[in-house]
PDB file of N, CA and C in Angstrom:
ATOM      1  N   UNK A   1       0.843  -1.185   0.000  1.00  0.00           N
ATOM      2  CA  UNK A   1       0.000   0.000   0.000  1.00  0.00           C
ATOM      3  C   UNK A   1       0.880   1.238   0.000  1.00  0.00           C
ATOM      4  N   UNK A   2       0.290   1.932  -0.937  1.00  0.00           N
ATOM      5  CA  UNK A   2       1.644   3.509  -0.738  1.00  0.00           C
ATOM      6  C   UNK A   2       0.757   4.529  -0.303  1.00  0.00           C
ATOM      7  N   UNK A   3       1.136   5.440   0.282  1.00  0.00           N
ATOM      8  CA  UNK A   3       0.593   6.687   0.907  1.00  0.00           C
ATOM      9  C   UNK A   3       1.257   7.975   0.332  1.00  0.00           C
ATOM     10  N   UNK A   4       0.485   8.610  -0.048  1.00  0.00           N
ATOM     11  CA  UNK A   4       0.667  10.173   0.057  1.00  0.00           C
ATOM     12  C   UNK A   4      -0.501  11.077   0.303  1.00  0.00           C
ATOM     13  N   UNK A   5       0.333  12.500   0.132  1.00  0.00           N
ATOM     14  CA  UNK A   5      -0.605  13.324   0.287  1.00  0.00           C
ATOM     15  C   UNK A   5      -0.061  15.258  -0.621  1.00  0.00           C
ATOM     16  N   UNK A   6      -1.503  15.200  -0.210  1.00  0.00           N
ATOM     17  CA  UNK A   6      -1.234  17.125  -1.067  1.00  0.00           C
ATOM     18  C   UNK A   6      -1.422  17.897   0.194  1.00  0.00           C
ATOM     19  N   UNK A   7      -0.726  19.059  -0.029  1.00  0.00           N
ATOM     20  CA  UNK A   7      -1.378  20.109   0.801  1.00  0.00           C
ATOM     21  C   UNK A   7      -1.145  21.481   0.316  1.00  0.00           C
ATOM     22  N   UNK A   8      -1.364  22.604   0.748  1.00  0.00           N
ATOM     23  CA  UNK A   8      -0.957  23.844   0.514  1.00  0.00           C
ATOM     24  C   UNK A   8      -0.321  24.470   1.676  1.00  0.00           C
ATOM     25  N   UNK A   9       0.206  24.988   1.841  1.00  0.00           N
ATOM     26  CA  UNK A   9       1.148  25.940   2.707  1.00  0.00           C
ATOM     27  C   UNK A   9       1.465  27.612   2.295  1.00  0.00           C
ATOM     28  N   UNK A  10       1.603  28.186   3.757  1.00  0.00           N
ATOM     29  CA  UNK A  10       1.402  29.445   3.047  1.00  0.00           C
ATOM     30  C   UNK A  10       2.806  30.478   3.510  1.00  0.00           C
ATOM     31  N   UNK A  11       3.266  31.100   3.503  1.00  0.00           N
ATOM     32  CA  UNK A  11       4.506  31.400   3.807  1.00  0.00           C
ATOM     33  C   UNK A  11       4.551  32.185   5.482  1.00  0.00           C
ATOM     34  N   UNK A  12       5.572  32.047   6.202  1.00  0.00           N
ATOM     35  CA  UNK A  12       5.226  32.300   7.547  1.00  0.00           C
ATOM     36  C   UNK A  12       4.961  33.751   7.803  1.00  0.00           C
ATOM     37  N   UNK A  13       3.811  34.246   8.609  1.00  0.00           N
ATOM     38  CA  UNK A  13       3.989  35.478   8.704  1.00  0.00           C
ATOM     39  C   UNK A  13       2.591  35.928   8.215  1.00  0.00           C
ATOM     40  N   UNK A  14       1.902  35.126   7.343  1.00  0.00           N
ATOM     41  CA  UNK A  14       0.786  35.260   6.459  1.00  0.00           C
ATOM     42  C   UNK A  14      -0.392  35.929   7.088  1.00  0.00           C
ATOM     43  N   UNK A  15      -1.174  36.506   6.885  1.00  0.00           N
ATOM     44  CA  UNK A  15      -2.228  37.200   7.991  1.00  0.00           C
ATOM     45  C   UNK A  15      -3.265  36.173   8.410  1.00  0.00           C
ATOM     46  N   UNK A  16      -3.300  35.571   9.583  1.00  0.00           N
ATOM     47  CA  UNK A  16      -4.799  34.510   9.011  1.00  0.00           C
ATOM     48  C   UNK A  16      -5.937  35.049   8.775  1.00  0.00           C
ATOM     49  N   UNK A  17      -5.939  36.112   8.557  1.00  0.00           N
ATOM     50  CA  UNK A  17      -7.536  36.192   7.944  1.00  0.00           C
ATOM     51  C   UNK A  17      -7.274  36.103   5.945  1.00  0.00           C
ATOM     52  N   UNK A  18      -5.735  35.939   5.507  1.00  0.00           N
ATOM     53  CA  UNK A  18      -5.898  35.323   4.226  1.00  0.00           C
ATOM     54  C   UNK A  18      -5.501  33.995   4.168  1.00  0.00           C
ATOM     55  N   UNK A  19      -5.268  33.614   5.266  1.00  0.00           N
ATOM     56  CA  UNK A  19      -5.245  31.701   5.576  1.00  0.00           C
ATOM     57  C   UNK A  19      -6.399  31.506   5.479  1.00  0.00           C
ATOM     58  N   UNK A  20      -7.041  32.524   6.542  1.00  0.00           N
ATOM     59  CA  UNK A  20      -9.040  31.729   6.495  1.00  0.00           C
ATOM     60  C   UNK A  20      -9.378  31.874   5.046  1.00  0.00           C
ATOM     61  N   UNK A  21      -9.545  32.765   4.273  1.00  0.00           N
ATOM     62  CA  UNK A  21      -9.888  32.685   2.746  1.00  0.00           C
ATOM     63  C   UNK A  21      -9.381  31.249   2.206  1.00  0.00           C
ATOM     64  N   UNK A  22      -8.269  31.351   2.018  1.00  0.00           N
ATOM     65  CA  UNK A  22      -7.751  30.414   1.134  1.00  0.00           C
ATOM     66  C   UNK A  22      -8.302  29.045   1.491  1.00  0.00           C
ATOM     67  N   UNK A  23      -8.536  28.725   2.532  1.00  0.00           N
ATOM     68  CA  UNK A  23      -8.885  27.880   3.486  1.00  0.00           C
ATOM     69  C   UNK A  23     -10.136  27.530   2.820  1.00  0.00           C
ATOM     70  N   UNK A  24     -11.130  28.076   2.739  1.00  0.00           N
ATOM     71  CA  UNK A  24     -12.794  28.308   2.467  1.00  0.00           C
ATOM     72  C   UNK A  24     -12.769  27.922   1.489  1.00  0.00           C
ATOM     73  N   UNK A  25     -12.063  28.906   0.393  1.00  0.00           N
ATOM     74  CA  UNK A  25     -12.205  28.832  -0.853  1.00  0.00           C
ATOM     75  C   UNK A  25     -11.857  27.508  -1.528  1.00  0.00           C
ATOM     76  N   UNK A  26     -10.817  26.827  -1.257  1.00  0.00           N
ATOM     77  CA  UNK A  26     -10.014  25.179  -1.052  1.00  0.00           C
ATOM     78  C   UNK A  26     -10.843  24.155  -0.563  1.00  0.00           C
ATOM     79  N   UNK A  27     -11.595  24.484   0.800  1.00  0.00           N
ATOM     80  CA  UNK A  27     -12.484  23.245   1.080  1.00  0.00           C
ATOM     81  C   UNK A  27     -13.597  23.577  -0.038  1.00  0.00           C
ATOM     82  N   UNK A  28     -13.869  24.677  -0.469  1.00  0.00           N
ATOM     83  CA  UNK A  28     -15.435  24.741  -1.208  1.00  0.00           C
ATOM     84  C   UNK A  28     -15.001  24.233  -2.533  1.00  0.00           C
ATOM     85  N   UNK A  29     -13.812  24.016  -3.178  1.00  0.00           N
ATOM     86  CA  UNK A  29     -13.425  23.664  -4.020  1.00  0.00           C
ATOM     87  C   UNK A  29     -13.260  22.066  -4.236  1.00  0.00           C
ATOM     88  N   UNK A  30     -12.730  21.478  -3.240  1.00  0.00           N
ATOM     89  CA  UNK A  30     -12.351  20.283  -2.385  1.00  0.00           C
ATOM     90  C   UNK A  30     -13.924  19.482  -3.287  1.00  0.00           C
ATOM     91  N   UNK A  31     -15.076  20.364  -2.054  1.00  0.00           N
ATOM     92  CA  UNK A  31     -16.265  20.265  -2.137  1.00  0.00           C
ATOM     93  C   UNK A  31     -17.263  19.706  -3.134  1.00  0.00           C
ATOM     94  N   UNK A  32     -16.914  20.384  -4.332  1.00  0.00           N
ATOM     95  CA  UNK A  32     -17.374  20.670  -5.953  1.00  0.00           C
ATOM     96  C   UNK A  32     -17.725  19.071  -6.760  1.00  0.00           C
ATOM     97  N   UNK A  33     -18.821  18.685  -6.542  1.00  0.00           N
ATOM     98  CA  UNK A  33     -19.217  17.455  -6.924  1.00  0.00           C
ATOM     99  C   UNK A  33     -18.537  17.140  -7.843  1.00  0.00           C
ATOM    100  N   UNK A  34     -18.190  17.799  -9.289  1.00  0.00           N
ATOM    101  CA  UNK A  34     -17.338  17.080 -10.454  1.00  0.00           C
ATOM    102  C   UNK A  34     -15.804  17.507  -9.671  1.00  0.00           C
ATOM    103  N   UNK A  35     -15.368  17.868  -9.175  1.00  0.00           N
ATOM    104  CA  UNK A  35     -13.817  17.962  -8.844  1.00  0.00           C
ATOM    105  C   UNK A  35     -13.919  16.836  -8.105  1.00  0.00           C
ATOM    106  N   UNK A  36     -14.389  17.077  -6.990  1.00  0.00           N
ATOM    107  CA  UNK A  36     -14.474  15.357  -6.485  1.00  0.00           C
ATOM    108  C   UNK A  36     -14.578  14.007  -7.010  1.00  0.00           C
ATOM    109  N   UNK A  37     -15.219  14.211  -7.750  1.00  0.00           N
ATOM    110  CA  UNK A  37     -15.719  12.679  -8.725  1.00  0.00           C
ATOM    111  C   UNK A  37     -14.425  12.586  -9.427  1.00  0.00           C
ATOM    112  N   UNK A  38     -13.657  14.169  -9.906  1.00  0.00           N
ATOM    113  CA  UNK A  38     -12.293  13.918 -10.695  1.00  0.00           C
ATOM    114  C   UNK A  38     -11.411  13.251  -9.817  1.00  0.00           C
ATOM    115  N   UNK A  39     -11.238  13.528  -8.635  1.00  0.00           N
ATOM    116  CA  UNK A  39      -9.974  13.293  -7.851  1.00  0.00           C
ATOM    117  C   UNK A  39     -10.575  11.504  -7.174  1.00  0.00           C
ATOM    118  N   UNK A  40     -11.234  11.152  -7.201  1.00  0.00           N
ATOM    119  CA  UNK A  40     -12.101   9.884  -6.274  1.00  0.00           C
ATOM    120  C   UNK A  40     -11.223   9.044  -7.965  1.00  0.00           C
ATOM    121  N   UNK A  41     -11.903   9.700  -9.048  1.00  0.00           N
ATOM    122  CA  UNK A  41     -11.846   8.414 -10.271  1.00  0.00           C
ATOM    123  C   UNK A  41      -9.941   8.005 -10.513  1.00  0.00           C
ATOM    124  N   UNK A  42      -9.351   9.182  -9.805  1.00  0.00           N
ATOM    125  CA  UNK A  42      -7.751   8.540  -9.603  1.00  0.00           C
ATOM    126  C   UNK A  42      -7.584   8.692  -8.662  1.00  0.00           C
ATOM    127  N   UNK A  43      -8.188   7.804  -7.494  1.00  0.00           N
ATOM    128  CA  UNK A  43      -7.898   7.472  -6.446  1.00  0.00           C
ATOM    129  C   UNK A  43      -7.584   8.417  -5.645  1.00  0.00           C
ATOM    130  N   UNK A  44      -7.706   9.593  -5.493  1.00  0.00           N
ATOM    131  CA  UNK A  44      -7.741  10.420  -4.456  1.00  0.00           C
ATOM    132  C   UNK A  44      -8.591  10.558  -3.794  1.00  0.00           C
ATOM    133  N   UNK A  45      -8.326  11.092  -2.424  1.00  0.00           N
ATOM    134  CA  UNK A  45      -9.698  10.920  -1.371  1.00  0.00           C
ATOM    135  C   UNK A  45      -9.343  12.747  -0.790  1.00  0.00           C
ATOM    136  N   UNK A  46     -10.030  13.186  -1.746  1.00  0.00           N
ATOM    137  CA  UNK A  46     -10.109  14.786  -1.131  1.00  0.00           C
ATOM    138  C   UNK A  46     -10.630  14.986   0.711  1.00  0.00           C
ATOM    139  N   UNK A  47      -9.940  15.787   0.992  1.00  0.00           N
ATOM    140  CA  UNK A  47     -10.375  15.474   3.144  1.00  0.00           C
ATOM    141  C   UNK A  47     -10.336  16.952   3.220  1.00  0.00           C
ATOM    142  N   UNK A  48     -11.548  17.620   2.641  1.00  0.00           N
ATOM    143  CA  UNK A  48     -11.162  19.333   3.439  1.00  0.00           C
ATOM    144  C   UNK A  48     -11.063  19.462   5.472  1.00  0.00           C
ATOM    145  N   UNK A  49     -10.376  20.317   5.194  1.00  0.00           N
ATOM    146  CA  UNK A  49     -10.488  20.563   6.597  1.00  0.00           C
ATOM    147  C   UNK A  49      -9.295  21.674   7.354  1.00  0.00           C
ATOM    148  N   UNK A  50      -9.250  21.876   8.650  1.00  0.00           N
ATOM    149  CA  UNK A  50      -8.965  23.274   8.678  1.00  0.00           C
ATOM    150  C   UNK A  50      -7.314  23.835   9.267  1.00  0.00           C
ATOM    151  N   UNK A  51      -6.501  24.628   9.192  1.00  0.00           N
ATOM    152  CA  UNK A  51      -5.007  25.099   9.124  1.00  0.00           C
ATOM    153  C   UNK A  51      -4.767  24.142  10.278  1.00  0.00           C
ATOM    154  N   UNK A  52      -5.649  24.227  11.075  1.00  0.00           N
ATOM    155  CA  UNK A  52      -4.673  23.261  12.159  1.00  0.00           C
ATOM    156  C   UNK A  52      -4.971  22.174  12.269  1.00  0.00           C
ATOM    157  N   UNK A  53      -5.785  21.853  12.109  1.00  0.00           N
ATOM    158  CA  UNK A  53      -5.500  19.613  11.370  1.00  0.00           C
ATOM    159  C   UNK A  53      -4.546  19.779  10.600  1.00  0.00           C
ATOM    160  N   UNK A  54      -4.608  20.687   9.708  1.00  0.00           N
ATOM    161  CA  UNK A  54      -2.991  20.473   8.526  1.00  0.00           C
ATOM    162  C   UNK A  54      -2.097  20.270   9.551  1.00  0.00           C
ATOM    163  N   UNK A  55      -2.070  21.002  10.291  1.00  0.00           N
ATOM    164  CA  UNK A  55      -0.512  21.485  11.208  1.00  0.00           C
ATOM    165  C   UNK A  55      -0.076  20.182  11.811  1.00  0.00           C
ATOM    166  N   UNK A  56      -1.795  19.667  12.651  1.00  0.00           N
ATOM    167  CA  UNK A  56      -1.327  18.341  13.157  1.00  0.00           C
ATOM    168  C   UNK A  56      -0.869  17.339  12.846  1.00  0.00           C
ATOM    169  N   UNK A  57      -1.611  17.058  11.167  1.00  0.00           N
ATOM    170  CA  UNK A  57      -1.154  15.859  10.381  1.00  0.00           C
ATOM    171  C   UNK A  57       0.323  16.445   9.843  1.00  0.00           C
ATOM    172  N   UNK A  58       0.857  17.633   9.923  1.00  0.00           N
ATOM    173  CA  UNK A  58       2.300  17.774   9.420  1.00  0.00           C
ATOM    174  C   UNK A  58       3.230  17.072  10.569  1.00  0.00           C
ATOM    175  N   UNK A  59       2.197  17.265  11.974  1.00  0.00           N
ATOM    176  CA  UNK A  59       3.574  17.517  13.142  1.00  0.00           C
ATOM    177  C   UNK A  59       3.712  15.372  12.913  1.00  0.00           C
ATOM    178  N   UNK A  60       2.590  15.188  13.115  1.00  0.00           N
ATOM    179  CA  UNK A  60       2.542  13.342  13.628  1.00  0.00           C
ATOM    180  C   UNK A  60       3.184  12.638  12.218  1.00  0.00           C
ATOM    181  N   UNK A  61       3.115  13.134  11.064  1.00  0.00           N
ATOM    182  CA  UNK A  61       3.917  12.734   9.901  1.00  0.00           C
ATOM    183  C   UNK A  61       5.436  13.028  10.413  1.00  0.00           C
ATOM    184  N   UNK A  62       6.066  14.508  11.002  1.00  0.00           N
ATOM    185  CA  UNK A  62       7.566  14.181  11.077  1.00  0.00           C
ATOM    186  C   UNK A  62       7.828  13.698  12.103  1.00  0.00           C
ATOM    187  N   UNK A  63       7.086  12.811  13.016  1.00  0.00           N
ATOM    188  CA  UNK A  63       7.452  12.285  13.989  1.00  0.00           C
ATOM    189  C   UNK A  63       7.395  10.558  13.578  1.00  0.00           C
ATOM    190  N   UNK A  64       6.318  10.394  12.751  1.00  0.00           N
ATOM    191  CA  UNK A  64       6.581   9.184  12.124  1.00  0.00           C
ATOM    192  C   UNK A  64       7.976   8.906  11.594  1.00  0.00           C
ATOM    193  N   UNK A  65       7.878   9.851  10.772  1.00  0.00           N
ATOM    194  CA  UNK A  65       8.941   9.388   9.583  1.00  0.00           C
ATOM    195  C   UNK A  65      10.821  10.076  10.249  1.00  0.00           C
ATOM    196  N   UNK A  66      10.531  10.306  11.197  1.00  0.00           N
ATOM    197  CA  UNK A  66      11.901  10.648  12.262  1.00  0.00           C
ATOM    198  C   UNK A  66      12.374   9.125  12.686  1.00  0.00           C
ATOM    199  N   UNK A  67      11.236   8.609  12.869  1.00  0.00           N
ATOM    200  CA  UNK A  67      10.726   7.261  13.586  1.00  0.00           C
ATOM    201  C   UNK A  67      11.600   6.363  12.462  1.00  0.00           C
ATOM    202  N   UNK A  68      10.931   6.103  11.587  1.00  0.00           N
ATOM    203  CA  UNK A  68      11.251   5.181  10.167  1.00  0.00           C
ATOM    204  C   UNK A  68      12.738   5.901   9.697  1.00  0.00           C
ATOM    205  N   UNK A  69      13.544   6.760   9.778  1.00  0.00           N
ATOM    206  CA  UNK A  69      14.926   7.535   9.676  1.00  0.00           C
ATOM    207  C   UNK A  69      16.145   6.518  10.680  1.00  0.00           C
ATOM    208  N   UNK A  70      15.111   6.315  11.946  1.00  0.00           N
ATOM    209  CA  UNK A  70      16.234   5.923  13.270  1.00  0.00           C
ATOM    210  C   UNK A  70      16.031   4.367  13.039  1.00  0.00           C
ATOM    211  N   UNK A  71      14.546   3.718  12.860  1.00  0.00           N
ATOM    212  CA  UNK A  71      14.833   2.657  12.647  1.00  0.00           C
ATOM    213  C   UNK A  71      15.547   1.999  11.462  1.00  0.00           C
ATOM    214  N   UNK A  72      15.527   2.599  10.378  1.00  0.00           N
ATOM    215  CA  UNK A  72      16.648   1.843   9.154  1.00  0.00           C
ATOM    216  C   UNK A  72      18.236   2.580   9.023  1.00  0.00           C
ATOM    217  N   UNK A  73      18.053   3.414  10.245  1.00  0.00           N
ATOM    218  CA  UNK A  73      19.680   4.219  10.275  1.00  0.00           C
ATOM    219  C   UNK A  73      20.108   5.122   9.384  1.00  0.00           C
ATOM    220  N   UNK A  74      18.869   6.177   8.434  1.00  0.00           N
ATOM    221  CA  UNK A  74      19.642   6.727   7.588  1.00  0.00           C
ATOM    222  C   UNK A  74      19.814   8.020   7.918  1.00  0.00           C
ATOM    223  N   UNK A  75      21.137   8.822   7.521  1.00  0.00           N
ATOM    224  CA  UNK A  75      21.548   9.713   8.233  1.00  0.00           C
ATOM    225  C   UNK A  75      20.756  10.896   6.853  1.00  0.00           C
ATOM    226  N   UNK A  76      20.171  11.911   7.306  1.00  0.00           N
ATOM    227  CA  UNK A  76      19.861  12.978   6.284  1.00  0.00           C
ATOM    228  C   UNK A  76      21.288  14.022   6.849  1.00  0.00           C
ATOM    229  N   UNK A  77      22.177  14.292   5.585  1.00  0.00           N
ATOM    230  CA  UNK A  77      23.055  15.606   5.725  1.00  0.00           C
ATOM    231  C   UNK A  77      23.194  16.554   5.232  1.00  0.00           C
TER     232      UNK A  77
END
């Protein structure tokens, strides 16, 4: 089974009230019965949802994969 994922990111410093836009505008897009049906028919599973679930699923991903680094020993330099 392989895993990935998409996201957007916004540069630090950003105002959140144009995080919240982008945010809206992305899940309502996400949303969009034929965009969906596009992304479902190649296997994508669109998941709107909001800056800080992103944040969380960023933090528990580099703690995974810190995880999977120490267990096969590879050094990033």
């Amino acid at each position: 089974m392989s895993f990935q994922w998409y996201g957007r990111l916004a540069p630090a410093g950003t105002p959140k009230a144009v995080v919240a836009t982008l945010n809206r505008e992305i899940n309502k897009a996400l949303a969009a019965p034929d965009l969906k049906e596009r992304f479902v028919a190649q296997t994508f599973d669109p998941t709107p949802g909001t800056p800080e679930e992103f944040l969380k699923f960023l933090q528990t991903e580099d703690v995974r994969w810190r995880d999977v680094q120490k267990q096969v020993n590879v050094r990033l330099d």
